[in-house]
C-alpha atoms as a PDB file:
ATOM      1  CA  UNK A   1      18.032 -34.907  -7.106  1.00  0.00           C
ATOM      2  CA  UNK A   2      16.019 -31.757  -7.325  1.00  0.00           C
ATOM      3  CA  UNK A   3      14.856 -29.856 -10.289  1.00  0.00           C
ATOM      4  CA  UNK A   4      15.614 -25.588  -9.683  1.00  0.00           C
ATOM      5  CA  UNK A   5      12.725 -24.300 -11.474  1.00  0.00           C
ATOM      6  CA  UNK A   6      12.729 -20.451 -11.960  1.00  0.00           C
ATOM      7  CA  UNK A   7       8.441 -19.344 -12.878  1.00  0.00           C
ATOM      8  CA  UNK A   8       7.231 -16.034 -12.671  1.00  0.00           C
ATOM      9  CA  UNK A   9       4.165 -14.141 -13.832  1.00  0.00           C
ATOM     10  CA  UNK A  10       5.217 -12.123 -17.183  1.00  0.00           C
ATOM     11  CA  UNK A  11       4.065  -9.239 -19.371  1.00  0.00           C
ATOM     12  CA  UNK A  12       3.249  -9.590 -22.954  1.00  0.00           C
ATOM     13  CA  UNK A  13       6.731  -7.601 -23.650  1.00  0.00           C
ATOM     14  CA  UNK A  14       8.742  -9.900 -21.194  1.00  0.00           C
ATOM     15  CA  UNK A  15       8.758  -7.712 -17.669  1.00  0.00           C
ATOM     16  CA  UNK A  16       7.638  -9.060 -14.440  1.00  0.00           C
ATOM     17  CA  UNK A  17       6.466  -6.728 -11.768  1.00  0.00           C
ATOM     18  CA  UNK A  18       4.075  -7.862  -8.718  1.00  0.00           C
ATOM     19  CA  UNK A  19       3.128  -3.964  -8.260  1.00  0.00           C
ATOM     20  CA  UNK A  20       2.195  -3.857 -11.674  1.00  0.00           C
ATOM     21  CA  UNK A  21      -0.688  -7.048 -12.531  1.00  0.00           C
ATOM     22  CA  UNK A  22      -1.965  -9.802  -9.917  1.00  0.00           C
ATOM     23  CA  UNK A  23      -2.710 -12.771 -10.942  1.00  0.00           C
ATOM     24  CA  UNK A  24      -6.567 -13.616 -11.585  1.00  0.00           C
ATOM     25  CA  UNK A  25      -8.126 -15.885  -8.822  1.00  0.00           C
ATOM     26  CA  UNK A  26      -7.734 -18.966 -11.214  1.00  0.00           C
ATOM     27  CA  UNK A  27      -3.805 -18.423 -11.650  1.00  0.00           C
ATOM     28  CA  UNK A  28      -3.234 -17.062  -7.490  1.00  0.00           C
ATOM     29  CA  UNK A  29      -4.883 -21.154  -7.151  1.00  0.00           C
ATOM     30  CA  UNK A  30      -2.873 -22.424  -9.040  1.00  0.00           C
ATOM     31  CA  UNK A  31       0.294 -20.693  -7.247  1.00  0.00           C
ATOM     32  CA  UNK A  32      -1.079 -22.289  -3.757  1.00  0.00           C
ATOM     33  CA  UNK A  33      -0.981 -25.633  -5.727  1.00  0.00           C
ATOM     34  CA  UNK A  34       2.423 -24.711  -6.930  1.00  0.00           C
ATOM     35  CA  UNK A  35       4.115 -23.266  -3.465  1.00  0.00           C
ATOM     36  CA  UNK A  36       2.515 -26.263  -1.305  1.00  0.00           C
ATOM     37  CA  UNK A  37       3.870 -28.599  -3.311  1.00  0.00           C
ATOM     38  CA  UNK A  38       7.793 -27.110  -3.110  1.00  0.00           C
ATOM     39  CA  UNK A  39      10.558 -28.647  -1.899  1.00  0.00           C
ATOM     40  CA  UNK A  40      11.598 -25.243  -0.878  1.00  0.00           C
ATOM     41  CA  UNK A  41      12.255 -21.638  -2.404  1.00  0.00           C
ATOM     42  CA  UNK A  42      15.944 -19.482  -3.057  1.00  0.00           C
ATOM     43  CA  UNK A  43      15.165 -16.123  -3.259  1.00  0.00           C
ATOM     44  CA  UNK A  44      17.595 -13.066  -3.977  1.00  0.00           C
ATOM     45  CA  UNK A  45      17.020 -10.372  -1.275  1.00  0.00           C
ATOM     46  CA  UNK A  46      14.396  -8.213  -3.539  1.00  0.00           C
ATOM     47  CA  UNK A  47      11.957 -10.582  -3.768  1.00  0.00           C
ATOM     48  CA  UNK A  48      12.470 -12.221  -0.483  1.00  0.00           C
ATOM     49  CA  UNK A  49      11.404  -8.991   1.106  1.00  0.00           C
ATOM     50  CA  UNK A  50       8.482  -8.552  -1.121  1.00  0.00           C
ATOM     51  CA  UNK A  51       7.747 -11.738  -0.350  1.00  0.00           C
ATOM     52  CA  UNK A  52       7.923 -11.368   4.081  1.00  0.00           C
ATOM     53  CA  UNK A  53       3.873  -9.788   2.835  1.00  0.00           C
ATOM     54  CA  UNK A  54       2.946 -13.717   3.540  1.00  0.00           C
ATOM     55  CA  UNK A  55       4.796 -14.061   6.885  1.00  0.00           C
ATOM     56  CA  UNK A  56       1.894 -12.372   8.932  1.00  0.00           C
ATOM     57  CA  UNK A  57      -1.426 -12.681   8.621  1.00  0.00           C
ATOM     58  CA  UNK A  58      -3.886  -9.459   7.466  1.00  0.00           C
ATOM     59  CA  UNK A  59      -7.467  -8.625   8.314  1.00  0.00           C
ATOM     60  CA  UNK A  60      -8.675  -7.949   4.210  1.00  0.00           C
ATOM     61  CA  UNK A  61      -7.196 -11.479   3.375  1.00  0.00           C
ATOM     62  CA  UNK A  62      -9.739 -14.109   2.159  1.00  0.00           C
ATOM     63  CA  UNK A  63      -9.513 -17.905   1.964  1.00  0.00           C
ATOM     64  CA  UNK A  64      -7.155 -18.049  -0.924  1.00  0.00           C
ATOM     65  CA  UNK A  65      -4.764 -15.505   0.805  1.00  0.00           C
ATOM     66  CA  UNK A  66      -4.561 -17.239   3.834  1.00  0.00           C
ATOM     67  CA  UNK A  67      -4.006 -21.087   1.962  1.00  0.00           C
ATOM     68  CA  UNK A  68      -0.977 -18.956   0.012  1.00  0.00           C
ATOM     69  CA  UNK A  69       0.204 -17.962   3.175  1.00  0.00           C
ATOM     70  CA  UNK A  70      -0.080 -21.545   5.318  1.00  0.00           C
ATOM     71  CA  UNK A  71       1.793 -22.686   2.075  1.00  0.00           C
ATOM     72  CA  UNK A  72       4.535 -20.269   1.720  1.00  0.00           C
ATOM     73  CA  UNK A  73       5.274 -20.252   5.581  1.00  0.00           C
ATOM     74  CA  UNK A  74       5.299 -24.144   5.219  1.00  0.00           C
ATOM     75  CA  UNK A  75       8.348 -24.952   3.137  1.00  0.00           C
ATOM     76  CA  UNK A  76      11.967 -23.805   3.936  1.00  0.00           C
ATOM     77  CA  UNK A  77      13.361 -20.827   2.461  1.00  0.00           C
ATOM     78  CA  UNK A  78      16.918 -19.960   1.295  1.00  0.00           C
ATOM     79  CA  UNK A  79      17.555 -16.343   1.157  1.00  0.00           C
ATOM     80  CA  UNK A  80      20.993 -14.864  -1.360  1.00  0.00           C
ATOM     81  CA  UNK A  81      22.035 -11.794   0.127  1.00  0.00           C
ATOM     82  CA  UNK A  82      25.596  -9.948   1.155  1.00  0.00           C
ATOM     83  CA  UNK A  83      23.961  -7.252   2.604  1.00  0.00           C
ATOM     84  CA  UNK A  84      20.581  -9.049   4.816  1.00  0.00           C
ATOM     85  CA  UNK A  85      21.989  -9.580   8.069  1.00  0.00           C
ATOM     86  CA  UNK A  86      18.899 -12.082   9.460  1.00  0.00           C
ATOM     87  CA  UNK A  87      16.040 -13.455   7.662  1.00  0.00           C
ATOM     88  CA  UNK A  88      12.333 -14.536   8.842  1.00  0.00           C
ATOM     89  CA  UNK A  89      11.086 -17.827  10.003  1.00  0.00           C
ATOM     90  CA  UNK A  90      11.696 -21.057   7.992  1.00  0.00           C
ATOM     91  CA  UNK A  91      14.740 -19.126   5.868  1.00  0.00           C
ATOM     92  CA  UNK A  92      18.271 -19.645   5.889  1.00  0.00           C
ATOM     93  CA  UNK A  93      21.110 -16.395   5.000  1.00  0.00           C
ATOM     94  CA  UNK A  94      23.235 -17.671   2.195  1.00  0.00           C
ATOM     95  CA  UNK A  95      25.973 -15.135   1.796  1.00  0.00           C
ATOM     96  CA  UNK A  96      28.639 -16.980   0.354  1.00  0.00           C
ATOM     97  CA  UNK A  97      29.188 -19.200  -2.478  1.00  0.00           C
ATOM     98  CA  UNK A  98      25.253 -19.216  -3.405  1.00  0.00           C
ATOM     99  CA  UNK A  99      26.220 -21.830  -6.970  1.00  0.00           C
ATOM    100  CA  UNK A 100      27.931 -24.283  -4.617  1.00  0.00           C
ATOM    101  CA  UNK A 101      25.346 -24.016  -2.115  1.00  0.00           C
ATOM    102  CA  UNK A 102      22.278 -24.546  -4.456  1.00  0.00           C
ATOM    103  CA  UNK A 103      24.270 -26.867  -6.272  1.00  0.00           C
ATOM    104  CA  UNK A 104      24.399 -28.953  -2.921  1.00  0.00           C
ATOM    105  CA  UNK A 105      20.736 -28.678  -2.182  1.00  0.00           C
ATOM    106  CA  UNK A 106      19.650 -29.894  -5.472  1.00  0.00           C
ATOM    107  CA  UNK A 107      21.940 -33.375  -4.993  1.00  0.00           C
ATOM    108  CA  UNK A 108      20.639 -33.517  -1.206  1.00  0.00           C
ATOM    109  CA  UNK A 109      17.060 -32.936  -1.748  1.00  0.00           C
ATOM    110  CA  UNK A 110      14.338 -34.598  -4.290  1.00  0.00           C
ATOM    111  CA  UNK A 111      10.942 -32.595  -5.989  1.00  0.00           C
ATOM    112  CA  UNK A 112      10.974 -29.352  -6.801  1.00  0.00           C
ATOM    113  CA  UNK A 113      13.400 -26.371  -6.254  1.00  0.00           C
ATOM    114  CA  UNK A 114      12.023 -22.477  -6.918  1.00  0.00           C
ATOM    115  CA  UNK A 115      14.467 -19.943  -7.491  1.00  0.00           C
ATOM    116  CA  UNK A 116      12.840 -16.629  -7.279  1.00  0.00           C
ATOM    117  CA  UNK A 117      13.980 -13.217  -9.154  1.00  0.00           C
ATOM    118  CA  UNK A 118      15.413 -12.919 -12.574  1.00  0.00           C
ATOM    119  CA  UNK A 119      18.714 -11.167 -11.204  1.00  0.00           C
ATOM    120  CA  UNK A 120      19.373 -14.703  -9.183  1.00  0.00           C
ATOM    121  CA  UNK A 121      18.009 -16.846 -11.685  1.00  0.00           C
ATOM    122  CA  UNK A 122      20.509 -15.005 -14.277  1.00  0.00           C
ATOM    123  CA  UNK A 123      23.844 -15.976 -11.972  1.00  0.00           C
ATOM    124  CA  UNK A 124      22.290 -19.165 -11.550  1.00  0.00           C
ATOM    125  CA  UNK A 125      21.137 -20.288 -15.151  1.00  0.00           C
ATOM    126  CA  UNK A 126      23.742 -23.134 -15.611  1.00  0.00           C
ATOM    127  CA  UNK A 127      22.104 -24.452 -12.524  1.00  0.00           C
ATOM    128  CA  UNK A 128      18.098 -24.058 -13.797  1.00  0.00           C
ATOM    129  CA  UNK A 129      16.214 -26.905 -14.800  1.00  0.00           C
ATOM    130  CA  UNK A 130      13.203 -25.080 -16.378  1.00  0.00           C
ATOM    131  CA  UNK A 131      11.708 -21.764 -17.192  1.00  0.00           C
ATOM    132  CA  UNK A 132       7.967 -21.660 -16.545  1.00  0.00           C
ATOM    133  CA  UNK A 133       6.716 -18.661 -18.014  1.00  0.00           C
ATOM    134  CA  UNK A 134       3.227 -17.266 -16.845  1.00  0.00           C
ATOM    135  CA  UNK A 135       2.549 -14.901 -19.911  1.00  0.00           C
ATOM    136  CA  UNK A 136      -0.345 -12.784 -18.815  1.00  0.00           C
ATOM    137  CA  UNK A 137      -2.268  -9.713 -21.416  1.00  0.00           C
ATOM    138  CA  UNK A 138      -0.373  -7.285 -19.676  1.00  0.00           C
ATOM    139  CA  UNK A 139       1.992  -4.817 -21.371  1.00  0.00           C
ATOM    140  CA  UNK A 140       3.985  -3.108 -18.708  1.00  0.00           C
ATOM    141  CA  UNK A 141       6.857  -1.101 -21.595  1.00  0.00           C
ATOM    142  CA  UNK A 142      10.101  -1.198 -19.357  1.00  0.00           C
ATOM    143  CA  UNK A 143      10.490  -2.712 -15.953  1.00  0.00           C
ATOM    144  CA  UNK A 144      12.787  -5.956 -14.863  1.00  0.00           C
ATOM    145  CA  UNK A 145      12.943  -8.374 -17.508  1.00  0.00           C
ATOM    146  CA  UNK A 146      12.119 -12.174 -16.871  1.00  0.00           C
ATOM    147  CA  UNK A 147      15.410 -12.937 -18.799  1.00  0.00           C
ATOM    148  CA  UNK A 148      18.181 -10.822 -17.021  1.00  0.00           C
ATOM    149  CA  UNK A 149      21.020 -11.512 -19.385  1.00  0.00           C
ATOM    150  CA  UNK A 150      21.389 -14.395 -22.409  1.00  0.00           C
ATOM    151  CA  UNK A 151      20.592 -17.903 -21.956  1.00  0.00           C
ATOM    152  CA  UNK A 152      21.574 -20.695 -23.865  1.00  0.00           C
ATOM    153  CA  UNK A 153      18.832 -21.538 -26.685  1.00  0.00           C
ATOM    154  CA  UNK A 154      15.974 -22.807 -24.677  1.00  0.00           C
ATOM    155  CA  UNK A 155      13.415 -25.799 -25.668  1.00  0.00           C
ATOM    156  CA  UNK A 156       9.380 -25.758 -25.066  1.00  0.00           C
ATOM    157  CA  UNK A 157       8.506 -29.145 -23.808  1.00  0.00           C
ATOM    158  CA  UNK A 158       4.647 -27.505 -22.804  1.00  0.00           C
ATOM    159  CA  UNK A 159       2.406 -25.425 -22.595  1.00  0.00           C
ATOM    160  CA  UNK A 160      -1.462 -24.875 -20.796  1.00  0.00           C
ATOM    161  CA  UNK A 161      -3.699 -22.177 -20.336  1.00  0.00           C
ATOM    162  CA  UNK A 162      -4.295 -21.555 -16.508  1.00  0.00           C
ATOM    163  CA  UNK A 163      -8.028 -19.579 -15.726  1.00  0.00           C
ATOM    164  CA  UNK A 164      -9.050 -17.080 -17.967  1.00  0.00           C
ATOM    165  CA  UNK A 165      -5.840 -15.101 -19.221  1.00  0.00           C
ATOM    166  CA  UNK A 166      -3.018 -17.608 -18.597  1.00  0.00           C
ATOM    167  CA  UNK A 167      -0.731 -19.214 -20.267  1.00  0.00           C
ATOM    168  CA  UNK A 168       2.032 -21.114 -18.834  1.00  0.00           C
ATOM    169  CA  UNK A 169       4.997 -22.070 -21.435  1.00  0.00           C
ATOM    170  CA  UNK A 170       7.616 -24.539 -19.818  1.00  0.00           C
ATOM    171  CA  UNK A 171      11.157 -24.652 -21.377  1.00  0.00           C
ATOM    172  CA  UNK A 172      14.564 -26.436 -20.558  1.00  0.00           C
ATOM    173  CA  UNK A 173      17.962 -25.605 -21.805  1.00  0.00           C
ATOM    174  CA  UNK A 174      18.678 -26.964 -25.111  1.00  0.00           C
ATOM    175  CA  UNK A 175      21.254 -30.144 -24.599  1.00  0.00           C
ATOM    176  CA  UNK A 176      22.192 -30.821 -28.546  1.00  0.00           C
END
């Protein structure tokens, strides 16, 4: 069975915004590391389109852009959206019954599941295995929350500094 991990990059006051900080070279590695070694991504339509940056390739990119992108085009995608009609290469449209379907793919496949976007990850929390929090020195005041709605009280099982501003707090849902 596979684990649905929802991570994202976050502000010191909770808000996660890819226009706003990019990770340090250390941390973008360590996302490579992270995306090659997916099972495959669910992404809600916002971030699925920011994400479509990484289906071509650009001119300015350097090594590290171009091992994201290999890595990112690699693994299969699963795109929720009512109003995409089509996605890119290596995604699937899920436009119906998005909980059933995930549920599904987490009992058919094995390693690790990303769910991308807080909106999704919100509608999806009694299905997410782990939070992985990438709390950067950034304070952005207002913007989309990592948490987009309450959760059920949460547990730290670790925690690691990743390159030279980093930290990366895991947590699972509290079971007792």
């Amino acid at each position: 069975m596979a684990k649905l991990v929802f991570g994202m990059n976050v502000s010191l006051d909770g808000y996660v915004d890819h226009d706003k900080f990019a990770p340090g070279p250390a941390l973008f590695r360590h996302w490579i590391e992270v995306v090659g070694g997916l099972a495959g991504s669910i992404y809600g339509r916002r971030v699925y389109e920011l994400m479509r940056y990484w289906d071509e390739d650009h001119p300015e990119w350097g090594a590290d852009e171009h091992a994201f992108a290999v890595a990112w085009r690699r693994h299969p995608k699963w795109v929720v959206s009512r109003s995409l009609k089509s996605v890119g290469p290596n995604a699937t449209l899920v436009s119906d019954d998005a909980s059933g379907f995930i549920r599904d793919l987490k009992a058919k496949l094995s390693g690790e599941l990303a769910i991308a976007g807080p909106q999704l990850a919100a509608s999806m929390q009694d299905l997410v295995d782990e939070y992985h929090l990438y709390l950067r020195p950034v304070v952005l005041g207002g913007g989309a929350p990592f948490f987009a709605g309450a959760r059920p009280p949460l547990r730290k099982v670790s925690s690691d500094r990743i390159g030279e501003d980093a930290i990366r707090l895991i947590y699972v849902p509290q079971t007792d």
